[in-house]
Protein backbone atom coordinates (compact mmCIF):
# COMPACT_ATOMS: atom_id res chain seq x y z
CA UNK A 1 -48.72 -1.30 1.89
CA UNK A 2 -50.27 0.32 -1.39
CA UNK A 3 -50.91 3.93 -1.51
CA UNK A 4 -52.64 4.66 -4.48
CA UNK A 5 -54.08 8.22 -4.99
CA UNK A 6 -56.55 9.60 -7.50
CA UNK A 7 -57.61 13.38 -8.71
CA UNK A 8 -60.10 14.93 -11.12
CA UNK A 9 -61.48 12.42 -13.27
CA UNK A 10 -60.61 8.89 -13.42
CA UNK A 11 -60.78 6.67 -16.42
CA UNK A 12 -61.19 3.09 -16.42
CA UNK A 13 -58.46 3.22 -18.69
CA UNK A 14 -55.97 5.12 -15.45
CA UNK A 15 -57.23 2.31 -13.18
CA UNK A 16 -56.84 -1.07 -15.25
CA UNK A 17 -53.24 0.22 -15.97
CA UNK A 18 -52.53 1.38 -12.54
CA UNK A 19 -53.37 -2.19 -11.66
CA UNK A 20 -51.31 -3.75 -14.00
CA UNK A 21 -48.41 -1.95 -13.55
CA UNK A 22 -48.90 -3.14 -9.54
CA UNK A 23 -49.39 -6.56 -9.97
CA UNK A 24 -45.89 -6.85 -12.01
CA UNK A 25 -44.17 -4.74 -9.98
CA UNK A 26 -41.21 -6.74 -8.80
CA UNK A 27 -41.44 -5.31 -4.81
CA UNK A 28 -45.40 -5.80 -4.99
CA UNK A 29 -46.78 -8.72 -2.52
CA UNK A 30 -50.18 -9.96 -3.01
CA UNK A 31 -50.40 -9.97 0.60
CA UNK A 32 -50.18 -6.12 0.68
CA UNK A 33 -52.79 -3.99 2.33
CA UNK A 34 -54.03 -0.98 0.28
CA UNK A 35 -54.79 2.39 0.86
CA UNK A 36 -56.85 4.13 -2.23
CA UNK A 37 -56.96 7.95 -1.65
CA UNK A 38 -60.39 9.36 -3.43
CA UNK A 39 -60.30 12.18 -1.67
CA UNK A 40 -59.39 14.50 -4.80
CA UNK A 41 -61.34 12.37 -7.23
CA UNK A 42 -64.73 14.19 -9.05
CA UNK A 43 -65.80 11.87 -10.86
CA UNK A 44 -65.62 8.47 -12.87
CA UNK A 45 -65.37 7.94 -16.56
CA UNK A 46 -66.27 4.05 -17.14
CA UNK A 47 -69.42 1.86 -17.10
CA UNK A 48 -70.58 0.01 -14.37
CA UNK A 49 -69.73 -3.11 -15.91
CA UNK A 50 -65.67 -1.69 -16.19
CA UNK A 51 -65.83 -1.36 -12.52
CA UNK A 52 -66.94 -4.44 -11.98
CA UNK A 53 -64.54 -5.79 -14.19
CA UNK A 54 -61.67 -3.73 -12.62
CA UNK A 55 -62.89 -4.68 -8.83
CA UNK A 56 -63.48 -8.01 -9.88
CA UNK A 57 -59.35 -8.47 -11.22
CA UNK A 58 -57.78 -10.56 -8.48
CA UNK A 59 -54.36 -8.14 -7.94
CA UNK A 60 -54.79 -8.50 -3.98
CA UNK A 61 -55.06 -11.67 -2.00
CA UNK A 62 -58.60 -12.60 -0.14
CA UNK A 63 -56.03 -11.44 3.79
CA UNK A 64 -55.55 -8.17 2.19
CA UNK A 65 -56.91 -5.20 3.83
CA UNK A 66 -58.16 -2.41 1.52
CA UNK A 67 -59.14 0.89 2.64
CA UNK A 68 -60.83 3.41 0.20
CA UNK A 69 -61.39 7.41 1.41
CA UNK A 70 -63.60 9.24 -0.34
CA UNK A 71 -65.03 12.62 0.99
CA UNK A 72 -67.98 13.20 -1.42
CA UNK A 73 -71.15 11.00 -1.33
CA UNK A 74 -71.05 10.22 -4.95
CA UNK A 75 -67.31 9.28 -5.32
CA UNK A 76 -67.90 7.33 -1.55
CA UNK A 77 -71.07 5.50 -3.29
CA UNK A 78 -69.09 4.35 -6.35
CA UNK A 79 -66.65 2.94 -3.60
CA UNK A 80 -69.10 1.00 -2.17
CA UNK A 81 -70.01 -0.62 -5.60
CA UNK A 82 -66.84 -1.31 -6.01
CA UNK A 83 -66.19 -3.03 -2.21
CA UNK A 84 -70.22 -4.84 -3.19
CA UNK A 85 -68.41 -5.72 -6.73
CA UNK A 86 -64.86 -7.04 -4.89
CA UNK A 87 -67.57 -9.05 -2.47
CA UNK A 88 -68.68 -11.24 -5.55
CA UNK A 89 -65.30 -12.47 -6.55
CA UNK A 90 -64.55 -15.86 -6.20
CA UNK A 91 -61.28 -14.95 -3.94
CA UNK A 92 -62.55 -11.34 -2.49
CA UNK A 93 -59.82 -9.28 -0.67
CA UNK A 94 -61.47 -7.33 2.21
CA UNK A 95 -62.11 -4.06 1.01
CA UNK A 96 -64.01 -0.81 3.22
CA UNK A 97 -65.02 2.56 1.98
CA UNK A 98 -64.51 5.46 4.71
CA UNK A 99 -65.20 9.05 4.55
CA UNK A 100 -61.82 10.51 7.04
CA UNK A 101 -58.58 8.94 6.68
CA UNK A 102 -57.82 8.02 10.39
CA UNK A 103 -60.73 5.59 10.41
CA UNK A 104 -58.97 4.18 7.13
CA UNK A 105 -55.62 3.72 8.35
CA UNK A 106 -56.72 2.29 11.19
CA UNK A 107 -58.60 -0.24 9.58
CA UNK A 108 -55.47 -1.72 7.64
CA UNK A 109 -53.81 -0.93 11.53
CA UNK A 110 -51.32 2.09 10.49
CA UNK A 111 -51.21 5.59 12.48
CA UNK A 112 -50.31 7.72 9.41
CA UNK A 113 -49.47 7.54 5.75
CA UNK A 114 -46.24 5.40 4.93
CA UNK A 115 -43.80 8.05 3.46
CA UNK A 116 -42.03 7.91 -0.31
């Protein structure tokens, strides 16, 4: 599992690093599920072509589960472009956008946040 967590603003910038740093991580699995915490986030600072070309980046594999929490509508509608722009991939992982956290750890079938 992947916890990843965001607050304030997020760059496209924070996210394409934050990828990269996962995918040559030396415990990181492509087979991982992810959990991507939004709940903090307020906004987005990148073009709607960046986040396609972030979601787009083939980091997980197409049996990963990926569960994204946001608790505004805005920051839950960018989500969903992002799960729409993950869709079009040639190899998509499965991605969901969900607005409480049990619903999201359910989906990639955990009862409560891993611990560090």
């Amino acid at each position: 599992m992947v916890v990843s967590t965001g607050s304030d603003r997020v760059t496209f910038a924070e996210i394409r690093a934050r990828q990269d740093q996962t995918k040559i991580d030396p415990d990181f699995n492509p087979e991982f599920n992810q959990l991507v915490d939004l709940r903090a986030v307020t906004g987005f600072d990148m073009s709607s072509e960046q986040a396609k070309a972030l979601a787009r980046r083939m980091i997980f594999s197409s049996t990963s589960r990926r569960a994204f929490v946001a608790s505004s509508p805005a920051i839950f509608g960018v989500a969903r472009m992002w799960e729409i722009f993950t869709e079009m991939a040639d190899h998509p992982s499965e991605i969901r956008v969900f607005y409480d956290l049990s619903s999201a750890l359910k989906w990639v079938d955990l009862e409560s946040l891993p611990r560090e």
